[in-house]
PDB file of N, CA and C in Angstrom:
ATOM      1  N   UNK A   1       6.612   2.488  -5.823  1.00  0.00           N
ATOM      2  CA  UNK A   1       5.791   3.298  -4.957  1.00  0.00           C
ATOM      3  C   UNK A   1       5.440   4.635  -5.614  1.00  0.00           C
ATOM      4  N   UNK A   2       6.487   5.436  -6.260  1.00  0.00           N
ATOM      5  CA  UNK A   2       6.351   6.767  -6.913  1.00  0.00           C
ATOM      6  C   UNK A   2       4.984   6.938  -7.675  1.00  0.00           C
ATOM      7  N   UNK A   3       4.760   5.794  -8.666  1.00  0.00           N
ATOM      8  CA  UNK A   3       3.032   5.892  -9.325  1.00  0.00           C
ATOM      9  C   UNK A   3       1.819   5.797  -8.411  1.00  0.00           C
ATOM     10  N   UNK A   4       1.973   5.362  -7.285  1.00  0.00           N
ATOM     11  CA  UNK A   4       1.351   5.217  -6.833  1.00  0.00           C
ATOM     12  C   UNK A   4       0.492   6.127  -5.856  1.00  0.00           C
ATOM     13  N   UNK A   5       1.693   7.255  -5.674  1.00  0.00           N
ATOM     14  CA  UNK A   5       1.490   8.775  -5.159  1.00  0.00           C
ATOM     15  C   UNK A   5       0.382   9.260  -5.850  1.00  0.00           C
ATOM     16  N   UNK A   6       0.523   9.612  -6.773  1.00  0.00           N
ATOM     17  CA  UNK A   6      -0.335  10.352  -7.319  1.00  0.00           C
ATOM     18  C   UNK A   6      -1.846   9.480  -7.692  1.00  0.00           C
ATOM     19  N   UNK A   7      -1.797   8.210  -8.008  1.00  0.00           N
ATOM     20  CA  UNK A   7      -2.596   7.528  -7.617  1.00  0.00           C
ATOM     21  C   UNK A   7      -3.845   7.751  -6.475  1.00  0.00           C
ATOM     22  N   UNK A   8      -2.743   7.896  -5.004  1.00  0.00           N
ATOM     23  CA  UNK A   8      -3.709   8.187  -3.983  1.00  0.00           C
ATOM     24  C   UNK A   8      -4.448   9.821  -3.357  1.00  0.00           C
ATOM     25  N   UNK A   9      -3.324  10.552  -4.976  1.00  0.00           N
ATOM     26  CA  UNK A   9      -3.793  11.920  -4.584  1.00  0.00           C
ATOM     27  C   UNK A   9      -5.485  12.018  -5.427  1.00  0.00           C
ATOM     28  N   UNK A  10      -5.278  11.399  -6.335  1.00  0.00           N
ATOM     29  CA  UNK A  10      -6.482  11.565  -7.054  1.00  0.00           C
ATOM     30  C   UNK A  10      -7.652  10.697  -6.293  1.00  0.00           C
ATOM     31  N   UNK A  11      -7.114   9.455  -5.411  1.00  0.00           N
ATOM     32  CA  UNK A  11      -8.432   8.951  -4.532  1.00  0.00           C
ATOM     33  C   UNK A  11      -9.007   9.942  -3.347  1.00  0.00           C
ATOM     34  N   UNK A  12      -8.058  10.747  -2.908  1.00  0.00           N
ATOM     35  CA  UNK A  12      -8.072  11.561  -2.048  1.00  0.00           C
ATOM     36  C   UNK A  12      -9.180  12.792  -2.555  1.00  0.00           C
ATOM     37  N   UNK A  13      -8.793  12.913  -3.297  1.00  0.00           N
ATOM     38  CA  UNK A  13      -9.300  14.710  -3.818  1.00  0.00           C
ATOM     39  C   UNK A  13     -10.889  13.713  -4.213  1.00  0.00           C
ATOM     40  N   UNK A  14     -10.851  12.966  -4.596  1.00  0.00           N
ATOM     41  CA  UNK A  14     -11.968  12.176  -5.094  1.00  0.00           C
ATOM     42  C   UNK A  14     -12.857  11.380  -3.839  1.00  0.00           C
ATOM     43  N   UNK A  15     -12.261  11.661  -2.797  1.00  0.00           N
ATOM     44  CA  UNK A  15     -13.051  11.073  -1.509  1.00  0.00           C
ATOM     45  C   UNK A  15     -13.186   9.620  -2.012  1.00  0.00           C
ATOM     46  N   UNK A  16     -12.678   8.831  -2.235  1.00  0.00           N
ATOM     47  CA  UNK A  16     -12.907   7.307  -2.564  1.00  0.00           C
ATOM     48  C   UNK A  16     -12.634   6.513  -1.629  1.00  0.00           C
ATOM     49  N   UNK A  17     -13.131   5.605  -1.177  1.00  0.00           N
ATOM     50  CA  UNK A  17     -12.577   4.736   0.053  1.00  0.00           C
ATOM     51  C   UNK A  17     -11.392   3.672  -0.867  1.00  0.00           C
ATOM     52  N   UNK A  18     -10.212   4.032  -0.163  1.00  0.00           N
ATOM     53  CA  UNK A  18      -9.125   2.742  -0.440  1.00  0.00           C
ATOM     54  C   UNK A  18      -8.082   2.676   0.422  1.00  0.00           C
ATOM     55  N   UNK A  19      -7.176   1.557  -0.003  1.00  0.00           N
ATOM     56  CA  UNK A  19      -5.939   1.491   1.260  1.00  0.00           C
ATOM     57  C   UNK A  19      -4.695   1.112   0.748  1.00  0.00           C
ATOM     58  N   UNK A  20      -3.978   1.313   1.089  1.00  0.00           N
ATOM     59  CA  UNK A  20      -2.731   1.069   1.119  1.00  0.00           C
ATOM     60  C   UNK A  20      -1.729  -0.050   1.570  1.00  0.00           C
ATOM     61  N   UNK A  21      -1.592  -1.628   1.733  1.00  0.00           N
ATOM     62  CA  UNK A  21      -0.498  -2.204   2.579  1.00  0.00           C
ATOM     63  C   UNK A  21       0.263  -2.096   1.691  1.00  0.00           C
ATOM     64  N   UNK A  22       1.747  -1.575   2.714  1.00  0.00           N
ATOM     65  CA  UNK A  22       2.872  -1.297   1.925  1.00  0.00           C
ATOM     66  C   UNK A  22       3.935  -2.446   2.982  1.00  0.00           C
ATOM     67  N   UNK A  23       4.622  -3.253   2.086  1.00  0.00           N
ATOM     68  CA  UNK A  23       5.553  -3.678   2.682  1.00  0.00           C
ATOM     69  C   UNK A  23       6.743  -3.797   2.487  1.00  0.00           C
ATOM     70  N   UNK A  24       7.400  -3.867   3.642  1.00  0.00           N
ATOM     71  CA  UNK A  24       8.999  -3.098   3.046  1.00  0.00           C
ATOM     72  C   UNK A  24       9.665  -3.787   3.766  1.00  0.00           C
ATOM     73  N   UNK A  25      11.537  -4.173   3.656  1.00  0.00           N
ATOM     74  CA  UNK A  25      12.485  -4.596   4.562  1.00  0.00           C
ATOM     75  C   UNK A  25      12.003  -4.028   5.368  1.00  0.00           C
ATOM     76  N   UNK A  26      12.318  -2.909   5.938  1.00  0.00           N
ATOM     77  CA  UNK A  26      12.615  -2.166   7.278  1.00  0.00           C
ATOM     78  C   UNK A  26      11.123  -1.016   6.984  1.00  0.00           C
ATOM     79  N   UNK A  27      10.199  -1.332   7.566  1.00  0.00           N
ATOM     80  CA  UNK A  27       8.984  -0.448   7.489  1.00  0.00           C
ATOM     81  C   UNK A  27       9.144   1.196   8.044  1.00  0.00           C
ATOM     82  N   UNK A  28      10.164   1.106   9.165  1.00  0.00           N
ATOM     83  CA  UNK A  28      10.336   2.369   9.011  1.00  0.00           C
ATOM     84  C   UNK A  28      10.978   3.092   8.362  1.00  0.00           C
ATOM     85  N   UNK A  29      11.873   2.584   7.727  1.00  0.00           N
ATOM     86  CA  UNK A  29      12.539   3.020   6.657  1.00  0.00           C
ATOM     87  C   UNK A  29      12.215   3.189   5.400  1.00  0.00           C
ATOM     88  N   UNK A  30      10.569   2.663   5.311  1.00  0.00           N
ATOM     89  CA  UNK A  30      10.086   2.507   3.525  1.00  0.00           C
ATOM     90  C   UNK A  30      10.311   3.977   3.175  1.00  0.00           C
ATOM     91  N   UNK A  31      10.222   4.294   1.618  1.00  0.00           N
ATOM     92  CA  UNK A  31      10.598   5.514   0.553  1.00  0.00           C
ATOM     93  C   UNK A  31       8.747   6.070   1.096  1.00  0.00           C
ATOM     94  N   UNK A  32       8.767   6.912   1.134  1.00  0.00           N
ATOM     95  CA  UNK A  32       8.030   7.997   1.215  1.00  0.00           C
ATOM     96  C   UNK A  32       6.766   7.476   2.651  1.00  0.00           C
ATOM     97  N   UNK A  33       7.868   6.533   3.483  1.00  0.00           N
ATOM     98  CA  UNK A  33       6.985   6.619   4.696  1.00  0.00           C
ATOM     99  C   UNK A  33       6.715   7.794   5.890  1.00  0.00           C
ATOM    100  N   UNK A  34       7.479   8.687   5.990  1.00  0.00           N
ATOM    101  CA  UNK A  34       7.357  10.080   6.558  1.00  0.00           C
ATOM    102  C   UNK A  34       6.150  10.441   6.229  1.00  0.00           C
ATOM    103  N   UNK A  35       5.845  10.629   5.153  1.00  0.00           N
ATOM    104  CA  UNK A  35       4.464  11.567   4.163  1.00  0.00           C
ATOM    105  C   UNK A  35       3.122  10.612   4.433  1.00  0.00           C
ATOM    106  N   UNK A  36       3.618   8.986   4.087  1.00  0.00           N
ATOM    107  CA  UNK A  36       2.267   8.502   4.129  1.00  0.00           C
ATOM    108  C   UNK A  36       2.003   8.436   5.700  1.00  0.00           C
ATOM    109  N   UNK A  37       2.947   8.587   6.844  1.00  0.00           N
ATOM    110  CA  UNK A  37       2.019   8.056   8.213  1.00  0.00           C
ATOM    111  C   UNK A  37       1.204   9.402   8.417  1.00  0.00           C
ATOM    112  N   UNK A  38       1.349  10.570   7.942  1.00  0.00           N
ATOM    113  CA  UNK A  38       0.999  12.019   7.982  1.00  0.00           C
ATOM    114  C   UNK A  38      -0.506  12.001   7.466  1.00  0.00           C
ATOM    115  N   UNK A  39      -1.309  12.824   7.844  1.00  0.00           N
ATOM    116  CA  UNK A  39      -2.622  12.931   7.063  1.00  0.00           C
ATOM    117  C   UNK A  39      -1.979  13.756   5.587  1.00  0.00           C
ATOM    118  N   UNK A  40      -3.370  13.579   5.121  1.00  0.00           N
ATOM    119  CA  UNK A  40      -4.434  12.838   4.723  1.00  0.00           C
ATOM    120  C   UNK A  40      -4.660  11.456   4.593  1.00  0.00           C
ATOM    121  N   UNK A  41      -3.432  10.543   4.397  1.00  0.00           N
ATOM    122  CA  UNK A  41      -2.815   9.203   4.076  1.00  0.00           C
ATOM    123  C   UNK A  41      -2.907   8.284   5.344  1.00  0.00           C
ATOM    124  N   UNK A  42      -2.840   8.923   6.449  1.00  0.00           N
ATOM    125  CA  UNK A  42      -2.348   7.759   7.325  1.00  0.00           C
ATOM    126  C   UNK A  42      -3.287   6.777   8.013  1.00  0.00           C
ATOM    127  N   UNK A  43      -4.512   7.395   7.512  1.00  0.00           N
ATOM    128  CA  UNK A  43      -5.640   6.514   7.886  1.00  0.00           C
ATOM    129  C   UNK A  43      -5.970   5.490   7.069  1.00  0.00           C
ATOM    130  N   UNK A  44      -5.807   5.695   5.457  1.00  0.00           N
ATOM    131  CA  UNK A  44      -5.331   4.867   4.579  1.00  0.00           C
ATOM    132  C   UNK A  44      -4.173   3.452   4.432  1.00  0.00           C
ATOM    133  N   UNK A  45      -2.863   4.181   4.802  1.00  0.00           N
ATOM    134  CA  UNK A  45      -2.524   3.380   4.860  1.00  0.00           C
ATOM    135  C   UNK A  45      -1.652   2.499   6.165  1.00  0.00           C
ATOM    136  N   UNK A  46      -1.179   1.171   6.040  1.00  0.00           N
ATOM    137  CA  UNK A  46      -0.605   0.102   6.838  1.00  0.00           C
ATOM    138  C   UNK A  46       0.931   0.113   6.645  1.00  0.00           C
ATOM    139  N   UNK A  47       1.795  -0.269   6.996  1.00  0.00           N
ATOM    140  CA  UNK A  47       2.918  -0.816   6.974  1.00  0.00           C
ATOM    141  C   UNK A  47       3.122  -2.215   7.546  1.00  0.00           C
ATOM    142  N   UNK A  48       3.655  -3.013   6.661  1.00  0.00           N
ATOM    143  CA  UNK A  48       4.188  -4.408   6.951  1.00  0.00           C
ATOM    144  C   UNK A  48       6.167  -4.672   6.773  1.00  0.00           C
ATOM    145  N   UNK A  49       6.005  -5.684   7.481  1.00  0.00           N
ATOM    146  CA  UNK A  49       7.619  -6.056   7.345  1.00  0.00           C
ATOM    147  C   UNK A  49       7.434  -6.980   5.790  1.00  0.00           C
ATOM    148  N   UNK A  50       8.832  -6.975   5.068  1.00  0.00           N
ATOM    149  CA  UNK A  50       8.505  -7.434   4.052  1.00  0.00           C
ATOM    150  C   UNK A  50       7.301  -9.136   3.660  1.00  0.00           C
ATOM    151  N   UNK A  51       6.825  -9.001   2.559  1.00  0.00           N
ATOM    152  CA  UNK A  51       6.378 -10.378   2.059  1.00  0.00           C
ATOM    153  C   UNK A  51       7.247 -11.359   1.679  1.00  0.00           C
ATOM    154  N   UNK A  52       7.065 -12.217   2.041  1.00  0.00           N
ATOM    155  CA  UNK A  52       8.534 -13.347   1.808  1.00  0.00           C
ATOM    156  C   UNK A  52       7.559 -14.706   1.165  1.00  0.00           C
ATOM    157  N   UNK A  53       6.273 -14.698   0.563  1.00  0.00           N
ATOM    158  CA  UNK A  53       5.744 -15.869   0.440  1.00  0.00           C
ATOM    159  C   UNK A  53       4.870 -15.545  -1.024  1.00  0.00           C
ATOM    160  N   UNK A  54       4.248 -16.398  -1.947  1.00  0.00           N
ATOM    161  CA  UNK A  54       3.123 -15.934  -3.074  1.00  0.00           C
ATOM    162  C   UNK A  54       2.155 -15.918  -2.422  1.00  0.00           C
ATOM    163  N   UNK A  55       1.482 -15.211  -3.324  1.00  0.00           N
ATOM    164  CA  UNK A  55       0.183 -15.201  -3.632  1.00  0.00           C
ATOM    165  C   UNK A  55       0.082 -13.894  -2.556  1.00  0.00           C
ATOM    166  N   UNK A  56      -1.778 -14.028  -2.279  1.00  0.00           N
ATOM    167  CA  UNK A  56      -2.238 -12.262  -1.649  1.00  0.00           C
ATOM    168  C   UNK A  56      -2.148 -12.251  -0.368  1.00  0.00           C
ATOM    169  N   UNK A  57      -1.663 -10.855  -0.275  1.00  0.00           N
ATOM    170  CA  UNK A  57      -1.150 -10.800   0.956  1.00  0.00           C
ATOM    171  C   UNK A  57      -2.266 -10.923   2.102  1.00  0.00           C
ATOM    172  N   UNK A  58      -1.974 -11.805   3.634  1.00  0.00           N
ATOM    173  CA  UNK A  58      -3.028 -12.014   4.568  1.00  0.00           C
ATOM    174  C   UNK A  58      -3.848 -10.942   4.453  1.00  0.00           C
ATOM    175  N   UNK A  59      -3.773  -9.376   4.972  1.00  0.00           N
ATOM    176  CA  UNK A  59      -5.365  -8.190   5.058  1.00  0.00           C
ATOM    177  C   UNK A  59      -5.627  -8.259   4.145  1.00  0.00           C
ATOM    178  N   UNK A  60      -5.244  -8.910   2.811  1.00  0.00           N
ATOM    179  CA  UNK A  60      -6.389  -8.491   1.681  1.00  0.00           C
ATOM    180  C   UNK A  60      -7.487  -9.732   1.832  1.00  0.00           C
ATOM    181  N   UNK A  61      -7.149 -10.709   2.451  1.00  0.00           N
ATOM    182  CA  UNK A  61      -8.162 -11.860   1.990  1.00  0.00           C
ATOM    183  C   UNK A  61      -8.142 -12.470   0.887  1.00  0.00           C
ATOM    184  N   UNK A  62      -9.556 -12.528   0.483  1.00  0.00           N
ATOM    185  CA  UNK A  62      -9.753 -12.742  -0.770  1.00  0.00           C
ATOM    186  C   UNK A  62     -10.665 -11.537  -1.132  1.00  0.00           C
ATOM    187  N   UNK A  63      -9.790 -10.529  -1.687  1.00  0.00           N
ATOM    188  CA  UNK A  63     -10.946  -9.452  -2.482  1.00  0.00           C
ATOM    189  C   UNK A  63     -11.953 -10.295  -3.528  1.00  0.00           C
ATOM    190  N   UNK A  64     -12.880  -8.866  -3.030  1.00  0.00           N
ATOM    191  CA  UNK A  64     -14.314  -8.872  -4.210  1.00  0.00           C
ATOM    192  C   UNK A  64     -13.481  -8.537  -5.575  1.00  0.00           C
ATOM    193  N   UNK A  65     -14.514  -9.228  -6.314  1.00  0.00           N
ATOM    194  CA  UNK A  65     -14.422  -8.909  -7.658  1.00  0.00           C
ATOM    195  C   UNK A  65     -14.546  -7.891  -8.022  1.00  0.00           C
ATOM    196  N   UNK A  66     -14.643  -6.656  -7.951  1.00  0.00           N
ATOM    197  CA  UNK A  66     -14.966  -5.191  -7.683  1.00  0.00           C
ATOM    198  C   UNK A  66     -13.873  -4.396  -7.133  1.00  0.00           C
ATOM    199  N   UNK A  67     -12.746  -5.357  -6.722  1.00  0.00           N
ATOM    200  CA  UNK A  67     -11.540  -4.702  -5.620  1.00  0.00           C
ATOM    201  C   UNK A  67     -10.203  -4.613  -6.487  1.00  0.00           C
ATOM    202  N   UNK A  68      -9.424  -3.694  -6.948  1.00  0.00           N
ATOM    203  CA  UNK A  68      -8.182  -3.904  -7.358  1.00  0.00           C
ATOM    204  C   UNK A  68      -7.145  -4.010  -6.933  1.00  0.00           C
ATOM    205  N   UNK A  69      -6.341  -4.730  -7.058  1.00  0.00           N
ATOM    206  CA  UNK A  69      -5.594  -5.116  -6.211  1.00  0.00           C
ATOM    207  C   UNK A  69      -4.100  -5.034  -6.939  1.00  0.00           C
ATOM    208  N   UNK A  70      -3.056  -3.883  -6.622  1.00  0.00           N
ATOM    209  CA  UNK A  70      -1.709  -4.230  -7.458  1.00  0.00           C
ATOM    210  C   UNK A  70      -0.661  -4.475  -7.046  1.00  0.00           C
ATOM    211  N   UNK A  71      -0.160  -5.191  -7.176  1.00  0.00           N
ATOM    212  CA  UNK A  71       1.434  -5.624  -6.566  1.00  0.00           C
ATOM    213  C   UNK A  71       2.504  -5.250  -7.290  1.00  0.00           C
ATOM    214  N   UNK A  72       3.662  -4.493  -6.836  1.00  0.00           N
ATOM    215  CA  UNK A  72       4.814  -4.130  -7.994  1.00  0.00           C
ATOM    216  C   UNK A  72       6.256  -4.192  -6.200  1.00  0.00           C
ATOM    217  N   UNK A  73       7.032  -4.532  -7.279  1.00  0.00           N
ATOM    218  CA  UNK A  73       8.612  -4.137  -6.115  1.00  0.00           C
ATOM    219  C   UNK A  73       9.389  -5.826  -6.522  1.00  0.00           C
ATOM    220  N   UNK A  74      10.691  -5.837  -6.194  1.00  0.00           N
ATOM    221  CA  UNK A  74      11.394  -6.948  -6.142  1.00  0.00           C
ATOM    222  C   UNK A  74      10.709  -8.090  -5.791  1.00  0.00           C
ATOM    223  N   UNK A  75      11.527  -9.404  -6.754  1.00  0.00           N
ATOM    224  CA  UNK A  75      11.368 -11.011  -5.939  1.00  0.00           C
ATOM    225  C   UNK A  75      11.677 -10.263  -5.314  1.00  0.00           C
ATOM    226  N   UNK A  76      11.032 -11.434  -3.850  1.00  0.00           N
ATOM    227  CA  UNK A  76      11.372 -11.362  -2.477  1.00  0.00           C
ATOM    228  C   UNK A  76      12.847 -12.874  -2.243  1.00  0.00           C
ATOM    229  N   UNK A  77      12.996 -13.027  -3.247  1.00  0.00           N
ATOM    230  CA  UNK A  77      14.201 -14.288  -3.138  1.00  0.00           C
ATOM    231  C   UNK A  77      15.305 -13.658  -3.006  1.00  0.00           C
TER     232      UNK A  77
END
């Protein structure tokens, strides 16, 4: 999550449209969920209970080719 901070500071300051699903064991408990439900962020981003399955997660769909999409954190096994 930590790279990813600064990541959304630079979409921010940059007015860029993007989002955030973050999923975690215990969503209220995710690492720097205090800050993200807070503006500027919280319109950005989602919270989910963890992913337990492959491939992309259900709200993304199937992104455009144009859409980046990154996944990082533990198997979920």
């Amino acid at each position: 999550m930590t790279p990813l901070l600064s990541m959304m500071r630079r979409l921010q300051r940059n007015k860029a449209d993007w989002q955030l699903h973050y999923y975690a064991r215990d969503p209220e408990q995710a690492p720097f969920g205090d800050m993200l439900r807070q503006a500027p962020y919280r319109d950005h981003v989602r919270f989910y209970q963890s992913l337990r399955r492959e491939g992309c997660p259900p709200p993304l769909g199937a992104p455009s080719s144009d859409t980046a999409v990154m996944l990082c954190g533990p198997d979920a096994s």
